[in-house]
Structure formats: structure tokens, C-alpha cells
PDB file of N, CA and C in Angstrom:
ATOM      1  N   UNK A   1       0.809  -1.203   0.000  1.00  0.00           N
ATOM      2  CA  UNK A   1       0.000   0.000   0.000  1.00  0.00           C
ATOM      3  C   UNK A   1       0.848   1.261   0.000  1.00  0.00           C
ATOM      4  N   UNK A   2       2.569   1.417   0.392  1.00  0.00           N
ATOM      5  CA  UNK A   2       3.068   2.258   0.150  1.00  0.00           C
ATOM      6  C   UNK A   2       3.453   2.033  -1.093  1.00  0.00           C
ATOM      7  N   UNK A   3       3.188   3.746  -1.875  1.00  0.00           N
ATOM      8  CA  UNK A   3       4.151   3.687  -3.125  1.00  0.00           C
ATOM      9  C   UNK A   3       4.225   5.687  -3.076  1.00  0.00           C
ATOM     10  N   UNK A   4       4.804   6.053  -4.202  1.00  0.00           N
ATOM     11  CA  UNK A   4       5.880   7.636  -4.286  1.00  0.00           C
ATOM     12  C   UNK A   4       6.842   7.550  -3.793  1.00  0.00           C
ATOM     13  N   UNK A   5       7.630   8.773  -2.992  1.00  0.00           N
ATOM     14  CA  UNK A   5       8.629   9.185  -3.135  1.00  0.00           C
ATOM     15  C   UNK A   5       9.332   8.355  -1.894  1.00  0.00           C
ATOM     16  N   UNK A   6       8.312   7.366  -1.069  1.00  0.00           N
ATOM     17  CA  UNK A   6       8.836   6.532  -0.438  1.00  0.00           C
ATOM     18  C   UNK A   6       9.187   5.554  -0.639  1.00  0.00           C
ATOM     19  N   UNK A   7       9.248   4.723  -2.053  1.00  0.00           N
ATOM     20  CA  UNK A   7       9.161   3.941  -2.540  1.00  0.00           C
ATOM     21  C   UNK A   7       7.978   2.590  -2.382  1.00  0.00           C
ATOM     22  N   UNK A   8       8.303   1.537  -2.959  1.00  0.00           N
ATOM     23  CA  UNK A   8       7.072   0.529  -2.913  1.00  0.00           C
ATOM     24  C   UNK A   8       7.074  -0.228  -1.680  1.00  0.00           C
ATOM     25  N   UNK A   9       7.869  -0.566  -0.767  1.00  0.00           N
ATOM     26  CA  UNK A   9       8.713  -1.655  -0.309  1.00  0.00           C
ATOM     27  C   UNK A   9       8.217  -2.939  -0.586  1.00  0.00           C
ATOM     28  N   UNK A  10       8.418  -3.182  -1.879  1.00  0.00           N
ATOM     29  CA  UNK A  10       8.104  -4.764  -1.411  1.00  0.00           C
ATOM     30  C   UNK A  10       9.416  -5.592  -1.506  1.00  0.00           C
ATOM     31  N   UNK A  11      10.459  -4.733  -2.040  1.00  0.00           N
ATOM     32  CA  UNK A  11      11.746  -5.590  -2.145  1.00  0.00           C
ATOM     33  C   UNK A  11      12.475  -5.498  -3.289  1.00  0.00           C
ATOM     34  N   UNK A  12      11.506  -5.140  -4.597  1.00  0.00           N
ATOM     35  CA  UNK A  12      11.476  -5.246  -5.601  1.00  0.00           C
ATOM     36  C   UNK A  12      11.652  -4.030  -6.611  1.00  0.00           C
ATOM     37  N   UNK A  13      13.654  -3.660  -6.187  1.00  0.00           N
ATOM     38  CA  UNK A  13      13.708  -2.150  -6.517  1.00  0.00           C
ATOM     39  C   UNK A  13      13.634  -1.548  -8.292  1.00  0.00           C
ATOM     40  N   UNK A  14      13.072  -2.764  -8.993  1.00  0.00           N
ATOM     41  CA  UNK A  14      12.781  -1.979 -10.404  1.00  0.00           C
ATOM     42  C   UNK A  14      11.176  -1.509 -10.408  1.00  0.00           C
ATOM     43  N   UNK A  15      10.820  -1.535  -8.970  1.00  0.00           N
ATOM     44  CA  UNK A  15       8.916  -0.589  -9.044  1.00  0.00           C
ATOM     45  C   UNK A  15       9.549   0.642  -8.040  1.00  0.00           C
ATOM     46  N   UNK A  16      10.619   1.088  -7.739  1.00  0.00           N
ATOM     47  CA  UNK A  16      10.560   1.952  -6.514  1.00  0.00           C
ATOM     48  C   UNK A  16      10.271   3.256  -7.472  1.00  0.00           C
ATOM     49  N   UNK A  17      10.602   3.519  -8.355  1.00  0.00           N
ATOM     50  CA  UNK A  17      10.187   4.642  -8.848  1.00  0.00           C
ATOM     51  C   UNK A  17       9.199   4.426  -9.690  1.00  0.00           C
ATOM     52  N   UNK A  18       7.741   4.186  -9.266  1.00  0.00           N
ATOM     53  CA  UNK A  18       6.408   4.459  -9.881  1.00  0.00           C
ATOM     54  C   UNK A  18       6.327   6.077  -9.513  1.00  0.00           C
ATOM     55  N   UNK A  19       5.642   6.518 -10.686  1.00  0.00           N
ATOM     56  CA  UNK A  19       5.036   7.857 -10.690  1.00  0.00           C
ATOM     57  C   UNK A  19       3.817   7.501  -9.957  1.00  0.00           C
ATOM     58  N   UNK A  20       3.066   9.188 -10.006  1.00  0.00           N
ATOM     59  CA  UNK A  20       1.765   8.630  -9.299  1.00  0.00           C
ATOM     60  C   UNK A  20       0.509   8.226 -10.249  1.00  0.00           C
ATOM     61  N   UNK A  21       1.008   8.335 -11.658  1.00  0.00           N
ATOM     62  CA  UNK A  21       0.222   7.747 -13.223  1.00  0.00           C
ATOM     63  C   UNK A  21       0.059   6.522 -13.045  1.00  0.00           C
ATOM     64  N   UNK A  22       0.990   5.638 -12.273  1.00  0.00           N
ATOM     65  CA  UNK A  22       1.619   3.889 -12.088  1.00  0.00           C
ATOM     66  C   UNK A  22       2.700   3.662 -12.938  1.00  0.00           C
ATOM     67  N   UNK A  23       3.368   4.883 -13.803  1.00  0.00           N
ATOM     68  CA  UNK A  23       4.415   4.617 -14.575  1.00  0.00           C
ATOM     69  C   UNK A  23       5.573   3.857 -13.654  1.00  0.00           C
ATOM     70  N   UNK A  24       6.523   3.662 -14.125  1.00  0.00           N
ATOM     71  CA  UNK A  24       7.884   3.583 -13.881  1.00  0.00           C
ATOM     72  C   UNK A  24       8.840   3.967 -14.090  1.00  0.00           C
ATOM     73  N   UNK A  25       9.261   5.044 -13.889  1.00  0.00           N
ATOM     74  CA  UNK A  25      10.550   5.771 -14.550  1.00  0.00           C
ATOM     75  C   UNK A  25      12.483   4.888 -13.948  1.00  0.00           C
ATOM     76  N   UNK A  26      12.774   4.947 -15.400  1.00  0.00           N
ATOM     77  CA  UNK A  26      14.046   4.707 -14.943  1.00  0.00           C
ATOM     78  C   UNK A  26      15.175   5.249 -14.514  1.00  0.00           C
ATOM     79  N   UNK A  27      14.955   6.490 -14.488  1.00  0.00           N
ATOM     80  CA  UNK A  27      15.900   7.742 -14.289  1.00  0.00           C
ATOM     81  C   UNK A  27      15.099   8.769 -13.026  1.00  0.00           C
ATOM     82  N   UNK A  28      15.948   9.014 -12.133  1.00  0.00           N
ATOM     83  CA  UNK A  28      15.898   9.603 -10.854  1.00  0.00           C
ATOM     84  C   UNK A  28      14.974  11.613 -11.097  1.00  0.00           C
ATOM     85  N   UNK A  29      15.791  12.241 -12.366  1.00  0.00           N
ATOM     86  CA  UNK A  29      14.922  12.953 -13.136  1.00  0.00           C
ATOM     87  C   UNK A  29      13.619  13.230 -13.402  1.00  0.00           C
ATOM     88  N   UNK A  30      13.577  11.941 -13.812  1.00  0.00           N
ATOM     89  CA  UNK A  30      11.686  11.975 -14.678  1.00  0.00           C
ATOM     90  C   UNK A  30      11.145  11.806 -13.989  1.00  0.00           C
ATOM     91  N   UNK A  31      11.815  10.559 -12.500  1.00  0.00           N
ATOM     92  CA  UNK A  31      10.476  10.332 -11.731  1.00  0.00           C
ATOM     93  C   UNK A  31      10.589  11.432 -10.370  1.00  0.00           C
ATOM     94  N   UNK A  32      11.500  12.159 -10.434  1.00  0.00           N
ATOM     95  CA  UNK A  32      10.843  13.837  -9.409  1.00  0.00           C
ATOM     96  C   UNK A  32      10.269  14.537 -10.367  1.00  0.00           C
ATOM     97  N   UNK A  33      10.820  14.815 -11.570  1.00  0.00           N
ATOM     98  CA  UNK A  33       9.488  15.451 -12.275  1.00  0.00           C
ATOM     99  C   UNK A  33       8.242  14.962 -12.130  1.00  0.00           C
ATOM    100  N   UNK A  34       8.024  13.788 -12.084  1.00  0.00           N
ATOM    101  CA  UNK A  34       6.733  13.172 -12.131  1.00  0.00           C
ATOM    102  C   UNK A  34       6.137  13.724 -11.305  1.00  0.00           C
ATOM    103  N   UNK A  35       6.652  13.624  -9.843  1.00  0.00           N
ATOM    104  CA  UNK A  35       5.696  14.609  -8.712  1.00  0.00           C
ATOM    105  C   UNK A  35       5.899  16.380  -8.334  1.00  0.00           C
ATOM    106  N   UNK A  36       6.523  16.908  -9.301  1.00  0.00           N
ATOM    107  CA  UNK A  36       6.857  18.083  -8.866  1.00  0.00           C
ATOM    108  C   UNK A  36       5.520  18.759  -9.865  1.00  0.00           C
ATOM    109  N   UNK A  37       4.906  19.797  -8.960  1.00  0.00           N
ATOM    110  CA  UNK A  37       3.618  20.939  -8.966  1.00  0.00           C
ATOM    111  C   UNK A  37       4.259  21.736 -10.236  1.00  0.00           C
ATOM    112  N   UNK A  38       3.102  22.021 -11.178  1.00  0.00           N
ATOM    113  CA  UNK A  38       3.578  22.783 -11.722  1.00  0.00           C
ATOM    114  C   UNK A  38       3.908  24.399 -11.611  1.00  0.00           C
ATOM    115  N   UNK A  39       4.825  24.673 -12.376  1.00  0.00           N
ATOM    116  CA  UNK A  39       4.815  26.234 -11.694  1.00  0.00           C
ATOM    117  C   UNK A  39       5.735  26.208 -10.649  1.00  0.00           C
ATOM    118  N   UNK A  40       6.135  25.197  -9.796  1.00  0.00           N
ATOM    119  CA  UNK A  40       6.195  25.278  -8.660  1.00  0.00           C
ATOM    120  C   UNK A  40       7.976  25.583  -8.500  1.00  0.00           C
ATOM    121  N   UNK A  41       8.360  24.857  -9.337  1.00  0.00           N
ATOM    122  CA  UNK A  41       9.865  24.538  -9.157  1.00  0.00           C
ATOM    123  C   UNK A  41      10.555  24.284 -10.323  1.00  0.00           C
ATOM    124  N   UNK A  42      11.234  24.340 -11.286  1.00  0.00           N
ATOM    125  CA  UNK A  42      12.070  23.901 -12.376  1.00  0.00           C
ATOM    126  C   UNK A  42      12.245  22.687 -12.615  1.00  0.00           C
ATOM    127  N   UNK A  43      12.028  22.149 -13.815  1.00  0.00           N
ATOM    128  CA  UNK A  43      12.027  20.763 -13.594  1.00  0.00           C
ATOM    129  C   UNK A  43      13.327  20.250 -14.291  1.00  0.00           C
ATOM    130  N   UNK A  44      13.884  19.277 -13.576  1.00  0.00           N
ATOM    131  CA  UNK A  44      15.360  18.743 -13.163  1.00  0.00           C
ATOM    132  C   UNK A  44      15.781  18.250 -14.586  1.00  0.00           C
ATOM    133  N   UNK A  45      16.761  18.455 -14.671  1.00  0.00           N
ATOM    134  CA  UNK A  45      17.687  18.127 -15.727  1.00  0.00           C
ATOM    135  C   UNK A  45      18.780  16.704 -15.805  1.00  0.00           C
ATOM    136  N   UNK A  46      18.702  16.329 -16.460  1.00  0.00           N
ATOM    137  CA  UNK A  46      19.755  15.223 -16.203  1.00  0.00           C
ATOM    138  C   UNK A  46      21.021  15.050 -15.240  1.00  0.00           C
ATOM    139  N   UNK A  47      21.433  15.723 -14.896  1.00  0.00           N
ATOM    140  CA  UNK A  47      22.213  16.089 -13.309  1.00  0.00           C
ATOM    141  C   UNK A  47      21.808  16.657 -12.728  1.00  0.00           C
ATOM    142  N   UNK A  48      21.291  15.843 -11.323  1.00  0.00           N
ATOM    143  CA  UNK A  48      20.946  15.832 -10.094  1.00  0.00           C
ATOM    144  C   UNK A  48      21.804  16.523  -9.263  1.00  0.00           C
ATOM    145  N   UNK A  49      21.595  18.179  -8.780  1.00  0.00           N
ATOM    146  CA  UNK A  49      22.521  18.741  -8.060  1.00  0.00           C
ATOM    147  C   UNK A  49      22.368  18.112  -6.478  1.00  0.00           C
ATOM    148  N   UNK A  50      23.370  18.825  -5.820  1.00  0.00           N
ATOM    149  CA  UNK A  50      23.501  18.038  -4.533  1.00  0.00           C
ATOM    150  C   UNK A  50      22.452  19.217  -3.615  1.00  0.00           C
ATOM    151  N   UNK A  51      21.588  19.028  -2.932  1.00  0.00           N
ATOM    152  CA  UNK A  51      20.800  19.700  -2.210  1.00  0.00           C
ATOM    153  C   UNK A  51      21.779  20.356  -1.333  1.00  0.00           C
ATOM    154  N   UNK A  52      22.579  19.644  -0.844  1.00  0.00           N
ATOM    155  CA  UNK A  52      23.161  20.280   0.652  1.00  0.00           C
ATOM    156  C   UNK A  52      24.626  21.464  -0.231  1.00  0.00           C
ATOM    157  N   UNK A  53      24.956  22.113  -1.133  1.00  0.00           N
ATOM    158  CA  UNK A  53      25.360  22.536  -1.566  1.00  0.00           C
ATOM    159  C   UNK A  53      24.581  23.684  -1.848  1.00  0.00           C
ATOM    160  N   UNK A  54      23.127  24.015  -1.537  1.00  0.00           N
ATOM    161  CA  UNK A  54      22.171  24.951  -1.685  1.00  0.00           C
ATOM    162  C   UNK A  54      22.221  25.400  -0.468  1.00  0.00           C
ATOM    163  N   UNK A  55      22.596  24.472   0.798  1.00  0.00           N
ATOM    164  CA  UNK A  55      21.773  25.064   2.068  1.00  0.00           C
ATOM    165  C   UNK A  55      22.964  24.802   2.793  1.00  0.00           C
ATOM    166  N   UNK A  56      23.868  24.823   2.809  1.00  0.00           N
ATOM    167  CA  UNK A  56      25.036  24.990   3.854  1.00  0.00           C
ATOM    168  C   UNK A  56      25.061  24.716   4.903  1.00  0.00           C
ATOM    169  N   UNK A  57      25.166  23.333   5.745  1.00  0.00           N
ATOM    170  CA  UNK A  57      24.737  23.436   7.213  1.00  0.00           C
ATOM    171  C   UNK A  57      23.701  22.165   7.582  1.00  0.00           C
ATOM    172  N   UNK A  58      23.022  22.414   6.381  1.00  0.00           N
ATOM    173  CA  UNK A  58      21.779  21.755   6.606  1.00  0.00           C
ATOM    174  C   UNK A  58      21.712  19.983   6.860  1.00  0.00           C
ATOM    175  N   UNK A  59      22.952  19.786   6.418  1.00  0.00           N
ATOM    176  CA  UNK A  59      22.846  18.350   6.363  1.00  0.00           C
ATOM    177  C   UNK A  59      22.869  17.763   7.757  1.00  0.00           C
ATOM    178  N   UNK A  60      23.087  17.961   9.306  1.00  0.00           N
ATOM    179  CA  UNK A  60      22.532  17.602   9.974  1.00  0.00           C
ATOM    180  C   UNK A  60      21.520  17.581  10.292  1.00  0.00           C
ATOM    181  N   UNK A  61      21.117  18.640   9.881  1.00  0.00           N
ATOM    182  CA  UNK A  61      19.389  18.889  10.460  1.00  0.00           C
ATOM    183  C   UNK A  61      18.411  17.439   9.084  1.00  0.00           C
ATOM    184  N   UNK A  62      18.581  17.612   8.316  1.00  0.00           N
ATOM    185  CA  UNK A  62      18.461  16.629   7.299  1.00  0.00           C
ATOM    186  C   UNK A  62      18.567  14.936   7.383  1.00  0.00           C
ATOM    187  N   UNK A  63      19.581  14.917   8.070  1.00  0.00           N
ATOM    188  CA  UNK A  63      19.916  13.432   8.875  1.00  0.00           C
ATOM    189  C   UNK A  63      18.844  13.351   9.825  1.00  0.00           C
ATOM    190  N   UNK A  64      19.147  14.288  10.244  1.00  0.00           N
ATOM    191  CA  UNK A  64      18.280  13.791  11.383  1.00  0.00           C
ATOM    192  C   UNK A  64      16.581  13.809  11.211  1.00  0.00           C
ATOM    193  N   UNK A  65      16.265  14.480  10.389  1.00  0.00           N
ATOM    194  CA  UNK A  65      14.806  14.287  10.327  1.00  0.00           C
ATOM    195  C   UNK A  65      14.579  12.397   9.434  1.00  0.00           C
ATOM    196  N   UNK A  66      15.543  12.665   8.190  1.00  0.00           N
ATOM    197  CA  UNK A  66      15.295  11.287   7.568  1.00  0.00           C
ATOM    198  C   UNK A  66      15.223  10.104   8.526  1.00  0.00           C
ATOM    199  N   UNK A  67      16.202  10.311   9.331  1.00  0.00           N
ATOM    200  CA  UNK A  67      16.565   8.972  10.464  1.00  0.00           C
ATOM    201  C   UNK A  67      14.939   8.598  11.126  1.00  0.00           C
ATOM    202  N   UNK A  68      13.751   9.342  11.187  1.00  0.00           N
ATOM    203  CA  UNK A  68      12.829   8.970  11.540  1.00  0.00           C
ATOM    204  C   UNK A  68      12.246   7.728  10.759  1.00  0.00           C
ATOM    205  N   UNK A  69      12.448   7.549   9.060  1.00  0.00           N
ATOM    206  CA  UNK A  69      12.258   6.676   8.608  1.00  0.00           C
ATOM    207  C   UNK A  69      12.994   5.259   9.032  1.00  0.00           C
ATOM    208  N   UNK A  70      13.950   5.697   9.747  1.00  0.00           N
ATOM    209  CA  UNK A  70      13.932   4.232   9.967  1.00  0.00           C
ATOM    210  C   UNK A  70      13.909   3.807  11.619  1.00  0.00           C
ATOM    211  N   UNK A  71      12.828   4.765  11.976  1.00  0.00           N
ATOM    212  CA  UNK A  71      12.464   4.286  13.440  1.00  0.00           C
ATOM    213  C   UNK A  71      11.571   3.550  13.378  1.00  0.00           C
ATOM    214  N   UNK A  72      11.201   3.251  14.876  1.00  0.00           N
ATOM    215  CA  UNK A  72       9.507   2.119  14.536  1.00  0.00           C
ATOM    216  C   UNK A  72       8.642   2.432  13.535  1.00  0.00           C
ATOM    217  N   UNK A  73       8.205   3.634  13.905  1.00  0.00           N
ATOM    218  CA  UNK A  73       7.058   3.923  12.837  1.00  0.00           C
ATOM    219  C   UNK A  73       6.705   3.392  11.611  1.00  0.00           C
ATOM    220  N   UNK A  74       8.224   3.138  11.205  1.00  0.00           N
ATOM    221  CA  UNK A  74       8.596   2.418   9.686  1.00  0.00           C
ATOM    222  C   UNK A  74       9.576   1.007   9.290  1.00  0.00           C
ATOM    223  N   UNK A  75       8.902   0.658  10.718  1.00  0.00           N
ATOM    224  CA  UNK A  75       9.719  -0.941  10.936  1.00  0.00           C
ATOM    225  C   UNK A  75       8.386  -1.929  10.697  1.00  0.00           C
TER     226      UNK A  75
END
């Protein structure tokens, strides 16, 4: 019952990038385009910049929120 930007989990990492159409994209690109609003943001180009190179700093604060995914909640 999970699927997007969390992936599918069933194990089976050639479905982790379904769009929310049910496509499958094979490239990391198409399938954030897939969910990005229009208008909203530029849509990504074949190199994937590094986020934490935008925000200086941020990558602890970043760790540490992701690390919730792999607490109970998501065990």
C-alpha cells in the first residue's frame, strides 16, 4: 500500500520509482518530475545537483529528520 517518493517496499527495486500515473521511470529525473507541482519549481535536468550545496549546514538537520524513517514507525 506504500508507493511515491517513499518507494514501494516490497523488495522489488525496479517498481521503486512508480510515478503517481503507475508509470515507472528509470531515471531519478523523470520520476521527481513526475511529482513536482507545476509552476512550482524547475524541472530537473539530467544532473541531479547536490541539495546540501544549496543550504550549507543543513545536512545535519536533514539526517536527522530522515533517520525517523527508519524508526519504529517504519519498521
Amino acid at each position: 500500500q506504500v508507493r511515491g517518493l517513499c518507494g514501494t517496499f516490497t523488495g522489488d527495486q525496479r517498481d521503486e520509482f512508480t510515478t503517481p500515473e503507475g508509470d515507472v521511470e528509470l531515471g531519478v529525473a523523470a520520476f521527481a518530475n513526475a511529482f513536482r507541482a507545476a509552476g512550482a519549481c524547475p524541472a530537473l535536468g539530467p544532473g541531479i545537483p547536490d541539495p546540501c550545496h544549496g543550504f550549507p549546514g543543513s545536512r545535519e538537520r536533514a539526517e536527522a529528520a530522515c533517520a525517523v524513517l527508519l524508526g519504529p514507525a517504519f519498521q
